[in-house]
Protein backbone atom coordinates (compact mmCIF):
# COMPACT_ATOMS: atom_id res chain seq x y z
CA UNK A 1 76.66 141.83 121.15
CA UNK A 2 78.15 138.69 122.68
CA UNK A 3 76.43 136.58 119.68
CA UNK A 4 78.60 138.54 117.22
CA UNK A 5 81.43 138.15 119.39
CA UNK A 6 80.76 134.11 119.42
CA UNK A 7 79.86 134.04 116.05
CA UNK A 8 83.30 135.77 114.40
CA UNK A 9 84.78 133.28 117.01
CA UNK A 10 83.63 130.56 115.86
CA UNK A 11 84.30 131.61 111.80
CA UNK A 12 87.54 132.13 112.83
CA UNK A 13 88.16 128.63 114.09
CA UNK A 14 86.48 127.25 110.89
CA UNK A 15 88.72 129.23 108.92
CA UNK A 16 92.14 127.90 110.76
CA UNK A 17 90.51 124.63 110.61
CA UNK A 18 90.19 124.85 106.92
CA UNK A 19 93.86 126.75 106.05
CA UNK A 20 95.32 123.32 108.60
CA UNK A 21 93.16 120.93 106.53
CA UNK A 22 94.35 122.30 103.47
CA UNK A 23 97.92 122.64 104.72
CA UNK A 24 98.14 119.13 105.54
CA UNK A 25 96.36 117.73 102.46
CA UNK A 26 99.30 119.49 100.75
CA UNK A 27 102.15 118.14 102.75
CA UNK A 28 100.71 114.46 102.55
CA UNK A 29 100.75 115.02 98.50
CA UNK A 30 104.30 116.10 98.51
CA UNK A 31 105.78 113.58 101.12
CA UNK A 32 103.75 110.82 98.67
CA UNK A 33 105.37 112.30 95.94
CA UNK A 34 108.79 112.50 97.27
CA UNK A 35 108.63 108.64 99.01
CA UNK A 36 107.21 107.52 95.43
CA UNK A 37 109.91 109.26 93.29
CA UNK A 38 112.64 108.03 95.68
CA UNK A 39 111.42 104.15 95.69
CA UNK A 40 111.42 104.70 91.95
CA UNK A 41 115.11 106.03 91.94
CA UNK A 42 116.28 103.31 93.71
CA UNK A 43 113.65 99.80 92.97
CA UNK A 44 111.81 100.96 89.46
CA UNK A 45 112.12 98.70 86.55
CA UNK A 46 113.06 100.44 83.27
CA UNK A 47 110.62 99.97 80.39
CA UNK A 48 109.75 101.90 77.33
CA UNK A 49 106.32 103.54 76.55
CA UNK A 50 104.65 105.24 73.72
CA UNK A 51 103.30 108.68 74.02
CA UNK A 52 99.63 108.51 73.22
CA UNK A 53 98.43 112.29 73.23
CA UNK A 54 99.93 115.66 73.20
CA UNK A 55 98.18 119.17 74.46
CA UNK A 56 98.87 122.40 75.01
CA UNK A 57 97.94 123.15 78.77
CA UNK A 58 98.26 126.49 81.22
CA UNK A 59 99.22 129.99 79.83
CA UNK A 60 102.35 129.83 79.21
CA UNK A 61 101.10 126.44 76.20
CA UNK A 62 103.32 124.07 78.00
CA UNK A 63 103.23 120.57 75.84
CA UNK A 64 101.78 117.90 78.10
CA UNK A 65 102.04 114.59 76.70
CA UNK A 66 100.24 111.02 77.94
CA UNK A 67 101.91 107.99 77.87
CA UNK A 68 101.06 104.20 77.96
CA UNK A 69 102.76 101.13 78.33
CA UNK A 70 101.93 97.11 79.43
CA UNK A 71 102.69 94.97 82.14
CA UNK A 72 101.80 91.51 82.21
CA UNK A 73 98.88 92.49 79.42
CA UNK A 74 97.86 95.19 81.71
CA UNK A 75 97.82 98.77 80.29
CA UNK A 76 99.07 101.74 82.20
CA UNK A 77 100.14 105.17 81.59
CA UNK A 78 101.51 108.45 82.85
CA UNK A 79 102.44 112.08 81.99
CA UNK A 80 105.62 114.34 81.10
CA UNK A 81 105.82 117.89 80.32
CA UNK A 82 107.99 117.53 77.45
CA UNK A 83 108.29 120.12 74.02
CA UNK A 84 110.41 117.43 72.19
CA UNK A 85 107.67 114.68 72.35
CA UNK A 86 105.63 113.84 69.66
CA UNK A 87 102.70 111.36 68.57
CA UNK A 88 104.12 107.93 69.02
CA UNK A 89 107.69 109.04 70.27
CA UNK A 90 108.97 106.41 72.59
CA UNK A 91 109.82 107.18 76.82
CA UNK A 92 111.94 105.70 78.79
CA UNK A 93 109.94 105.01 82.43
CA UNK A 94 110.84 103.71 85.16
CA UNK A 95 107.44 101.87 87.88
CA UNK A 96 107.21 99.74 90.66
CA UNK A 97 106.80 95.87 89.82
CA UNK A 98 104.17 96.03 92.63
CA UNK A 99 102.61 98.99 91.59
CA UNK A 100 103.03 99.88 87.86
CA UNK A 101 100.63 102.63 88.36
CA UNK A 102 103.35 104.46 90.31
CA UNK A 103 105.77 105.45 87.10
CA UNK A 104 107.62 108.22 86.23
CA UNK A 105 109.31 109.07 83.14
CA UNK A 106 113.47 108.90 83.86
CA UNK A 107 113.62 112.87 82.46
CA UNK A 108 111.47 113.12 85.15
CA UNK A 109 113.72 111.91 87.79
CA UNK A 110 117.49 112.82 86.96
């Protein structure tokens, strides 16, 4: 009897552990998020990028559309959620000169 006792005990604990863990994962995402979209806001460089694929994603066929963009003969890209967007429409993005990786479409942000 005291096993089981122990034993829910203990998968109990796990199962806190694991609701926290996930919890917190979360939270860092979002803060990232936030801090990233913020820096952008006030520090990203405007550019223009080219929308390089369009798909249909979730249930509701929500148009999610990739695009790319260079720095310093570097390629990067990024994503928008956008019905209007075709193949090879153009994007106004905003990134981090440090970090073009971090970029955001300006729809995205106002």
């Amino acid at each position: 009897m005291k096993n089981r006792v122990a034993k829910r005990g203990r998968q109990g604990v796990l199962g806190w552990l694991v609701i926290i863990g996930f919890s917190s994962f979360l939270l860092y995402h979002s803060v990232i998020a936030t801090y990233n979209s913020e820096t952008l806001s006030k520090s990203g460089i405007a550019a223009t990028a080219v929308v390089v694929d369009v798909r249909r994603v979730g249930g509701k066929g929500i148009r999610r559309c990739t695009y790319s963009f260079e720095i310093n003969n570097m390629g990067y890209a990024g994503k928008i959620d956008d019905d209007t967007l075709d193949l090879g429409d153009s994007v106004r993005i905003l990134y981090l000169s440090k970090k073009p990786n971090i970029n955001r479409a300006l729809s995205d942000l106002q």
